[in-house]
Protein backbone atom coordinates (compact mmCIF):
# COMPACT_ATOMS: atom_id res chain seq x y z
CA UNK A 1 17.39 -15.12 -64.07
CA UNK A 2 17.23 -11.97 -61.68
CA UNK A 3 14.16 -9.69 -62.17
CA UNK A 4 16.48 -6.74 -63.79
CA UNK A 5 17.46 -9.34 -66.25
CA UNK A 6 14.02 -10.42 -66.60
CA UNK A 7 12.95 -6.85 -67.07
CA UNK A 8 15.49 -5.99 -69.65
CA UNK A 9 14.60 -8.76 -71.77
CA UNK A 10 10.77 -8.41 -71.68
CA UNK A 11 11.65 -4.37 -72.56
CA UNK A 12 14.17 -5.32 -75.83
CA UNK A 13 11.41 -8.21 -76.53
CA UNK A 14 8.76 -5.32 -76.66
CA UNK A 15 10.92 -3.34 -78.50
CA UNK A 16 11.50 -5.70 -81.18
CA UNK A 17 7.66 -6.53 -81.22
CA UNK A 18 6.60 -2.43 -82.01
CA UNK A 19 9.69 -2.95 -84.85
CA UNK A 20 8.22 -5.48 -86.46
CA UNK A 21 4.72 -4.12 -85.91
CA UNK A 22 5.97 -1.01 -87.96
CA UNK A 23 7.65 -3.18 -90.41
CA UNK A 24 4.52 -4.54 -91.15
CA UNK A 25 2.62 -1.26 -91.26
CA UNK A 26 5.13 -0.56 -94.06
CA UNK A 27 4.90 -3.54 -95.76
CA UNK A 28 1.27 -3.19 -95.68
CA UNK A 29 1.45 0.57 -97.60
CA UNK A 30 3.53 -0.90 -100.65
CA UNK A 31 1.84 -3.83 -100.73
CA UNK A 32 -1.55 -1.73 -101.20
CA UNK A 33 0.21 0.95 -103.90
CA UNK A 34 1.53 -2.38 -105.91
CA UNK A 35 -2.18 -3.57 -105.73
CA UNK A 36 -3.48 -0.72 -107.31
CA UNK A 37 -1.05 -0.76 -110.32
CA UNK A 38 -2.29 -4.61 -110.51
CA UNK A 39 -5.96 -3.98 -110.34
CA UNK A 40 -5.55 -1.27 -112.66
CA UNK A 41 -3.68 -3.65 -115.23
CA UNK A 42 -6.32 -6.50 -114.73
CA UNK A 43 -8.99 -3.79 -115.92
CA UNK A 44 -6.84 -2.73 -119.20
CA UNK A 45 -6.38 -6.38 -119.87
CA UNK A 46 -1.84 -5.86 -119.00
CA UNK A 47 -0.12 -8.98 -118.78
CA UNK A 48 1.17 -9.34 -116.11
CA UNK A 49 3.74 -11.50 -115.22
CA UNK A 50 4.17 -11.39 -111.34
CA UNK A 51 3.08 -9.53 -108.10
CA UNK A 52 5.11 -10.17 -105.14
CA UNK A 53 5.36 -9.01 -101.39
CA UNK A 54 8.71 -8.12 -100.30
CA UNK A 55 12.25 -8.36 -102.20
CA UNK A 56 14.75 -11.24 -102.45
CA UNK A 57 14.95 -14.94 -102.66
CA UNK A 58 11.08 -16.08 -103.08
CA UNK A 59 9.63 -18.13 -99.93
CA UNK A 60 6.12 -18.61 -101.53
CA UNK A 61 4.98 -18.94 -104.90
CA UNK A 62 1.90 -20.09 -106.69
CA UNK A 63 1.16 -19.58 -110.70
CA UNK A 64 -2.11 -19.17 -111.70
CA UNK A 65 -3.47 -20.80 -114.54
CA UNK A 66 -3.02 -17.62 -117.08
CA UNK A 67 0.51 -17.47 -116.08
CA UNK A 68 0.63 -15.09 -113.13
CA UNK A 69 2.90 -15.42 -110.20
CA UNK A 70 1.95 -14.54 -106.73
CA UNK A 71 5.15 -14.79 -104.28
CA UNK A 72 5.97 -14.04 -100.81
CA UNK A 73 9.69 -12.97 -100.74
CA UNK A 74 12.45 -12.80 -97.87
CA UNK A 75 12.98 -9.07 -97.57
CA UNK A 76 9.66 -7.40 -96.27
CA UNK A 77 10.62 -3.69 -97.21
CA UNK A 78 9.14 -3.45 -100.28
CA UNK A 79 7.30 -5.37 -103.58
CA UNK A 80 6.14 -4.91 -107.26
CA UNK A 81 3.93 -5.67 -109.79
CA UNK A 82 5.95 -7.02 -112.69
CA UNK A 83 3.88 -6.02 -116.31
CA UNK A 84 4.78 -8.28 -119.23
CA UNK A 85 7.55 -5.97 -121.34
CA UNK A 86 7.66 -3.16 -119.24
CA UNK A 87 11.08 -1.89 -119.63
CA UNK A 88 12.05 -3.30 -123.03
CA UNK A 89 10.85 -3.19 -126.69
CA UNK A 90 8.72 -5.87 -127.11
CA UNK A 91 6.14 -6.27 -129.75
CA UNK A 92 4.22 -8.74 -128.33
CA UNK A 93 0.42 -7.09 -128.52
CA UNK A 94 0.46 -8.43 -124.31
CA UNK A 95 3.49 -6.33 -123.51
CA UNK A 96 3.63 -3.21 -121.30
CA UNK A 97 4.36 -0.59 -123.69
CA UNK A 98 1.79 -2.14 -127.26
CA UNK A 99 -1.49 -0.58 -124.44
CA UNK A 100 -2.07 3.33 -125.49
CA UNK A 101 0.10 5.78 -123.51
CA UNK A 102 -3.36 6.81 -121.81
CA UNK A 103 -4.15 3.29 -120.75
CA UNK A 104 -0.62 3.49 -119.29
CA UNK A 105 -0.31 6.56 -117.49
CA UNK A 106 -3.88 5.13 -115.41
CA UNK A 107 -2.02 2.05 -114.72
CA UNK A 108 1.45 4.03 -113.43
CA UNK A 109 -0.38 6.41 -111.34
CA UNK A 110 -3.26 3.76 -109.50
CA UNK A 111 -1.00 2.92 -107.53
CA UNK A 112 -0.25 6.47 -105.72
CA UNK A 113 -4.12 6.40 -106.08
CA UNK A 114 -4.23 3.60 -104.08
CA UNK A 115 -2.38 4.69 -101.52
CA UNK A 116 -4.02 7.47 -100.84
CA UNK A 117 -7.73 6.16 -100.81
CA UNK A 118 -6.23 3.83 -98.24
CA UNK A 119 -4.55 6.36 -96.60
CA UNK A 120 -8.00 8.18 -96.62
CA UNK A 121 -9.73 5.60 -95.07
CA UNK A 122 -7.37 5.19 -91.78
CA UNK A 123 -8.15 8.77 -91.64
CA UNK A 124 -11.57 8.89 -91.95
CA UNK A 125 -11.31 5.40 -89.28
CA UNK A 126 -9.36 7.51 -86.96
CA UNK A 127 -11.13 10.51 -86.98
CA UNK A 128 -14.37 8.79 -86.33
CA UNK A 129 -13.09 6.62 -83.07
CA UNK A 130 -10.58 8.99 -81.94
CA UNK A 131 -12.08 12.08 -82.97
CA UNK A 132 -10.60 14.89 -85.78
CA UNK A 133 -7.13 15.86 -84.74
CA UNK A 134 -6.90 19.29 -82.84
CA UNK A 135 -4.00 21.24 -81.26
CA UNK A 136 -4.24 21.53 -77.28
CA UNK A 137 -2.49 23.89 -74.90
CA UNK A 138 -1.01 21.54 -72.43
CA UNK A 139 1.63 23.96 -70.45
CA UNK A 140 1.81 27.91 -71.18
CA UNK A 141 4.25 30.32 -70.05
CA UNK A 142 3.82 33.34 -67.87
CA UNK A 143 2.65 36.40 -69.63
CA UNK A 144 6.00 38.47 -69.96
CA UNK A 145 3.92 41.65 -68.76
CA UNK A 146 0.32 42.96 -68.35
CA UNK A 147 -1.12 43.30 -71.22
CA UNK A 148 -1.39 39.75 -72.31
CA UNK A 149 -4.55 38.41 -70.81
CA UNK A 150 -6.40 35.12 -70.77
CA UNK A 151 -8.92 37.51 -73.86
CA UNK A 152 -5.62 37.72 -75.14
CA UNK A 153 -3.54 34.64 -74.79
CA UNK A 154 -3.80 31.02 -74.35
CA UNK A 155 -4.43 29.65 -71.19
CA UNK A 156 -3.65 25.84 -70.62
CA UNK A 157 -6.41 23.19 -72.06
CA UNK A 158 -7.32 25.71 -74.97
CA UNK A 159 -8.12 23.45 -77.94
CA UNK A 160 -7.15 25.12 -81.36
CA UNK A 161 -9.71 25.13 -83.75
CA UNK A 162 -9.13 27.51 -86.72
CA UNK A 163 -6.35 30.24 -86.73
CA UNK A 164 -7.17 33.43 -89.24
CA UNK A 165 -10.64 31.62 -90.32
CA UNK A 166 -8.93 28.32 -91.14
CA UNK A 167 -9.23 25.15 -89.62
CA UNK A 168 -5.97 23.78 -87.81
CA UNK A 169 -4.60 20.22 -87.72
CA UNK A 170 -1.04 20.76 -88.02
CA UNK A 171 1.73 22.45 -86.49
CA UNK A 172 2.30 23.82 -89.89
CA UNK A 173 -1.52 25.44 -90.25
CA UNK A 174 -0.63 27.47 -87.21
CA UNK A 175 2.83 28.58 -88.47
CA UNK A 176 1.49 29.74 -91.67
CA UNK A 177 -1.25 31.81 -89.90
CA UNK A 178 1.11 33.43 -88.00
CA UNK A 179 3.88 33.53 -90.57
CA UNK A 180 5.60 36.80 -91.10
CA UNK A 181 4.12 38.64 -88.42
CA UNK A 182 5.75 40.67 -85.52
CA UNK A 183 5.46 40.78 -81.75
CA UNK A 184 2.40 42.60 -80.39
CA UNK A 185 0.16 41.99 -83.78
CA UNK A 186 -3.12 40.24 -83.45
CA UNK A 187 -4.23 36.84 -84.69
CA UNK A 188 -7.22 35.77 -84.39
CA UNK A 189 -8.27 31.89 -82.86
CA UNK A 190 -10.96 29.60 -82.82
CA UNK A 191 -10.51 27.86 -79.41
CA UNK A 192 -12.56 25.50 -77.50
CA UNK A 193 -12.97 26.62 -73.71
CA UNK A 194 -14.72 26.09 -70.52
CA UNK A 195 -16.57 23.62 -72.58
CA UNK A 196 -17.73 26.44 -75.38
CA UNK A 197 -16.35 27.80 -79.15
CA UNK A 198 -14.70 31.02 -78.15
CA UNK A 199 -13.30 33.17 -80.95
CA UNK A 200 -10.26 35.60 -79.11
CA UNK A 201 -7.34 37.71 -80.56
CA UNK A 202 -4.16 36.55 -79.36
CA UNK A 203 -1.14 38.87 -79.34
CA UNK A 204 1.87 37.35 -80.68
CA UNK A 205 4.69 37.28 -77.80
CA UNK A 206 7.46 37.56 -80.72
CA UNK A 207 8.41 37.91 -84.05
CA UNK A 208 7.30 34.82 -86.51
CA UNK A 209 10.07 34.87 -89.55
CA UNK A 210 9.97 31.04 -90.10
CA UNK A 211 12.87 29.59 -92.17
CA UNK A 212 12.06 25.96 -92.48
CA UNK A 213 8.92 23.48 -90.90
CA UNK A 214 11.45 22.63 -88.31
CA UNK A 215 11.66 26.19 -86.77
CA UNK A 216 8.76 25.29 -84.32
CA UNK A 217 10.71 26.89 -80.67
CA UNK A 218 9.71 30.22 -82.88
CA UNK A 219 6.17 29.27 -83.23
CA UNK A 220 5.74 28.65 -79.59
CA UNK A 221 7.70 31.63 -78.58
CA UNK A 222 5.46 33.48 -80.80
CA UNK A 223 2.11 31.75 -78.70
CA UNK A 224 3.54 31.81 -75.37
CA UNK A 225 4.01 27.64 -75.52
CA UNK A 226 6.29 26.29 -73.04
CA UNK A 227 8.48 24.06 -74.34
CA UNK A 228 12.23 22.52 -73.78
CA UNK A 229 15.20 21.99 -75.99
CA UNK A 230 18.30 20.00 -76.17
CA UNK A 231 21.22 22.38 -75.58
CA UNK A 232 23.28 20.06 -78.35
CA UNK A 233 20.84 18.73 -81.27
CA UNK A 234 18.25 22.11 -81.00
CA UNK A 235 15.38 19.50 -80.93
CA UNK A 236 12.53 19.95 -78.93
CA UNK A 237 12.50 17.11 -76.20
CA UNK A 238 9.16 18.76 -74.22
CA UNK A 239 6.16 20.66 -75.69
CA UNK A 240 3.68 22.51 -74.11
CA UNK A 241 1.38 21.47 -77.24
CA UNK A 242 -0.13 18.09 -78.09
CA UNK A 243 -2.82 16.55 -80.16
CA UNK A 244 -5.86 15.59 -79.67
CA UNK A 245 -9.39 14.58 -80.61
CA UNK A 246 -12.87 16.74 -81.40
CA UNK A 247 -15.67 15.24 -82.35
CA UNK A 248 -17.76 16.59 -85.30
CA UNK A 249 -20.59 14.76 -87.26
CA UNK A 250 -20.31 12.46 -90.24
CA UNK A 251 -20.89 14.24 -93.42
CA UNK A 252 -18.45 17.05 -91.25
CA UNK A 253 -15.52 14.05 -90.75
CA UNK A 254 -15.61 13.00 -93.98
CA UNK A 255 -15.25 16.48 -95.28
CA UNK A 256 -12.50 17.39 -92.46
CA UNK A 257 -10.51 13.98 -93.25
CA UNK A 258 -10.26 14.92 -97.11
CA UNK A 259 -8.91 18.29 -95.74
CA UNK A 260 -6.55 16.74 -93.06
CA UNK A 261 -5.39 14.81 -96.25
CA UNK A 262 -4.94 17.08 -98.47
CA UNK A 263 -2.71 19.22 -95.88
CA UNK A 264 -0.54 16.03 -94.81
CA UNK A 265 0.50 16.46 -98.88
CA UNK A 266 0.92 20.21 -99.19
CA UNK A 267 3.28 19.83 -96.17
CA UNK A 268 5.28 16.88 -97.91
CA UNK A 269 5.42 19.70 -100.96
CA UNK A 270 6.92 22.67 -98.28
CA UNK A 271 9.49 19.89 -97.50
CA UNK A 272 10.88 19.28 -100.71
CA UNK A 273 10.77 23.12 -101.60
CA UNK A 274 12.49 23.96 -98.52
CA UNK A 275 15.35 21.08 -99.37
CA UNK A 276 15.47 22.29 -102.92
CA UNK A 277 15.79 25.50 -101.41
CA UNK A 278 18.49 24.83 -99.18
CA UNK A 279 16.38 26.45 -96.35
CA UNK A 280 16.18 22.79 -94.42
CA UNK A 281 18.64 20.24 -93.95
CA UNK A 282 19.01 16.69 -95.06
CA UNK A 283 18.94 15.60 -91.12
CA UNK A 284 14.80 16.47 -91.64
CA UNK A 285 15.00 13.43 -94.11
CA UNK A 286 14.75 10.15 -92.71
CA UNK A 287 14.99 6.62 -95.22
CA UNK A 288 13.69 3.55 -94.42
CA UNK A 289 15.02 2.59 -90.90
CA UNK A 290 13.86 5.94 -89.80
CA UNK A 291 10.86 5.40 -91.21
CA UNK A 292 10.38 2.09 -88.75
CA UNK A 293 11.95 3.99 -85.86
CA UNK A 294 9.59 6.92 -85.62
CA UNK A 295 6.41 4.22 -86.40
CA UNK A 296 7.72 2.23 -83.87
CA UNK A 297 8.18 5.05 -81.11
CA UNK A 298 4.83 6.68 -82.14
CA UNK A 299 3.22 3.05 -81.57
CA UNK A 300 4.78 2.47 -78.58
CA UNK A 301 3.75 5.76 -77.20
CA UNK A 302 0.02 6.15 -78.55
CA UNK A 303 -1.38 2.96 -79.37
CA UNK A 304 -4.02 1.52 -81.79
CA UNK A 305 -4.91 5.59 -82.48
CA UNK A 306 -1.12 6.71 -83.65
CA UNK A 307 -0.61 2.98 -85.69
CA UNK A 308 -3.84 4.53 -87.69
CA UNK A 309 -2.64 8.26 -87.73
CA UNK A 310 1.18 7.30 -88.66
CA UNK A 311 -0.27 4.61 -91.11
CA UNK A 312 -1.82 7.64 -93.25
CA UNK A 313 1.14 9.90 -92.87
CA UNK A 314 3.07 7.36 -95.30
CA UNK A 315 0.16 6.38 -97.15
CA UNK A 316 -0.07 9.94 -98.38
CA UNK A 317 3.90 10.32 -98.05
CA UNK A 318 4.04 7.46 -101.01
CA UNK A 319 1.65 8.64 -102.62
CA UNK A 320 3.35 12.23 -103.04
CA UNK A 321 6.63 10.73 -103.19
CA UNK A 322 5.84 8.27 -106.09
CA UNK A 323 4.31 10.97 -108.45
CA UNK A 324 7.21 12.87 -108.20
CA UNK A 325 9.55 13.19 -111.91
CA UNK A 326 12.10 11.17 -110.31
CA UNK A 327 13.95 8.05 -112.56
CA UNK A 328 12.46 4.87 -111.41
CA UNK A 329 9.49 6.27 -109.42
CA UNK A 330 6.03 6.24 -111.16
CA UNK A 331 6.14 10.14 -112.19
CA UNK A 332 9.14 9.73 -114.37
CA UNK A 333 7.25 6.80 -116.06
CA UNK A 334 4.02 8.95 -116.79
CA UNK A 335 6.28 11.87 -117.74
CA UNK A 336 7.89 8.90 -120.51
CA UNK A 337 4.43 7.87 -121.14
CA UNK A 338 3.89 11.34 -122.08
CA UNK A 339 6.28 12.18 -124.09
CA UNK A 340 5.75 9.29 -126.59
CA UNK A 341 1.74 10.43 -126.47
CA UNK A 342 2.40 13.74 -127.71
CA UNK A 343 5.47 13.35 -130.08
CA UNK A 344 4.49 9.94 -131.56
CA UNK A 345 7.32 8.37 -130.54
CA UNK A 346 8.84 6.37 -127.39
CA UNK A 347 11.99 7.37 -126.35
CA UNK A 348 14.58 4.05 -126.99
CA UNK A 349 13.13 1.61 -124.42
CA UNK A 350 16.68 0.19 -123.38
CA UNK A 351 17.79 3.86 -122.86
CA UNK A 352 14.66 4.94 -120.54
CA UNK A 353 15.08 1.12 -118.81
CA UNK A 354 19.11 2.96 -117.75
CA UNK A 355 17.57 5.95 -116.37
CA UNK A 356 15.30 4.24 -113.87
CA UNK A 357 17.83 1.82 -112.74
CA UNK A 358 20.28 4.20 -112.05
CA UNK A 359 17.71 6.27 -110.39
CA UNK A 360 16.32 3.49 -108.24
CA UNK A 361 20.26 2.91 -107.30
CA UNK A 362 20.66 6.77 -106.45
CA UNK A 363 17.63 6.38 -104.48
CA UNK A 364 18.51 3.15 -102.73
CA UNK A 365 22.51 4.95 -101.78
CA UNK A 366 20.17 8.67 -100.83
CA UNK A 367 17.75 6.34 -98.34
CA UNK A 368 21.19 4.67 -97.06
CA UNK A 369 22.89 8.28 -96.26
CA UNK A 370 19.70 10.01 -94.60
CA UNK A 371 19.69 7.66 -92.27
CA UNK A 372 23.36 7.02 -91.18
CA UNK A 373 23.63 10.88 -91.06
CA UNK A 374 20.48 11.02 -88.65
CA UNK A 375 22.28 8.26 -86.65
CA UNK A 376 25.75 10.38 -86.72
């Protein structure tokens, strides 16, 4: 075997290793939200008749003396916690639905919970190794006349701390600072410079009327952020700005890491307004095998620091995406759950048991399309 042979297969074997490194990440994630429906249930006495790890024909399986099954299954994209009764009339006093709606609605929505304590934690990991995640000026462009100045503008190696009094972790914090502003007006920046917090006024370069998250070329035109673009897809292959880390003290990182949370979820929300909207495209969602693909590349490309950061980007996305009124996710369930609390009465069992399996197959076919269109 020549060394371009040997070459080729060590790459596709490395490959293959940061797949099924990001595989695991995910299997991880819903193996931690299941969890937290199960510890939930333990505490409300549920019965509960299985938890497994992954879908399909079982490859491990032990039964506990009280009846509980614990499996390890083929498929490792996904798992559940299996309450006695849970989508049927039954009136045993152990099934799912005999517990009091508000016992129920805990045990629906622990496992979002989960998630995001988890998803918390990788933060509060990351940001305390790595440092709190900050935008840096990495490549400028020229000033397109005199008056922009480096009191003015952003010089290369500026680190963004706040923009209009707010702290900045996202892309998406600076767009909305800017948002709806014109070239020539003045927004103001905290930046770390020459090794000191400056606060300067920096005059927007162009016009900032943002359509969608994905319009980021008019964000950095706005800056004066170099950047480059495929001619064909419009995606940005080359930016000027990149993350990186700033170290603050503890009570300050545990403080900034609820915040970093908490705007990783209100950017999942401008997502699904803007696709309600019609304002962004399907091709911004990605299903499952996207889901490995970008963990994979983002692993491959940052290491032990973006396994953590991309780890708590879907432990918050689940979390979100769960709690949504969607058949078969956990929101619908509470929004069920809710209904029978206030009007007395469940809706017919076999009827609501429908409406989640046809959701979950809707869901399954959506996840299927999102990603063959990002692949065509």
């Amino acid at each position: 075997m020549n060394n371009n042979l040997l070459a080729t297969f060590g790459g596709v074997m490395t490959t293959i290793g940061y797949v099924l490194l990001a595989i695991l990440i995910l299997l991880v994630m819903i193996t931690v939200h299941e969890f937290g429906h199960y510890i939930a249930g333990k505490i409300f006495k549920f019965k509960i008749n299985e938890f497994a790890i992954g879908f399909g024909p079982k490859i491990f399986s032990k039964t506990k003396k009280n009846g509980e099954k614990f499996s390890l299954r083929a498929l490792p994209l996904g798992g559940f916690c299996a309450f006695h009764g849970e989508d049927e009339q039954d009136d045993d006093q152990d099934s799912f639905n005999s517990h009091a709606p508000w016992k129920r609605i805990i045990v629906l929505i622990s496992g979002a919970l989960m998630n995001y304590l988890f998803a918390l934690i990788l933060i509060i990991i990351t940001f305390s190794v790595y440092g709190d995640v900050a935008l840096m000026t990495y490549n400028v462009d020229q000033p397109p006349s005199a008056i922009y100045t480096q009191k003015n503008s952003f010089i290369s190696r500026d680190i963004i701390l706040k923009a209009q009094g707010k702290n900045v972790y996202l892309t998406t914090d600076l767009m909305k600072a800017v948002s709806g502003k014109k070239a020539g007006d003045s927004v103001s920046f905290t930046i770390y410079r020459d090794g000191k917090v400056q606060e300067i006024n920096v005059l927007l370069r162009a016009n900032t009327n943002f359509n969608n998250v994905e319009q980021i070329d008019v964000l950095y035109n706005a800056l004066g952020i170099s950047y480059e673009m495929d001619a064909q897809t419009g995606q940005i292959t080359k930016s000027g700005l990149y993350t990186t880390g700033v170290r603050y003290g503890f009570f300050q990182t545990i403080g900034r890491s609820v915040e970093y949370s908490v705007k990783i979820a209100g950017t999942i929300f401008t997502v699904l307004g803007q696709l309600i909207t019609g304002s962004l495209g399907l091709s911004a969602m990605g299903g499952t095998v996207t889901t490995i693909s970008v963990t994979a590349t983002a692993i491959k490309v940052g290491g032990i620091r973006n396994l953590l950061n991309i780890a708590s980007f879907i432990g918050v996305n689940l979390a979100v995406f769960n709690l949504l009124p969607i058949p078969a996710l956990d929101g619908s369930r509470v929004v069920f759950t809710l209904f029978e609390w206030i009007f007395k009465k469940p809706i017919n069992r076999k009827a609501e048991g429908v409406i989640h399996t046809i959701g979950l197959i809707l869901l399954l076919i959506f996840a299927v399309v999102v990603d063959l269109q990002r692949c065509f």
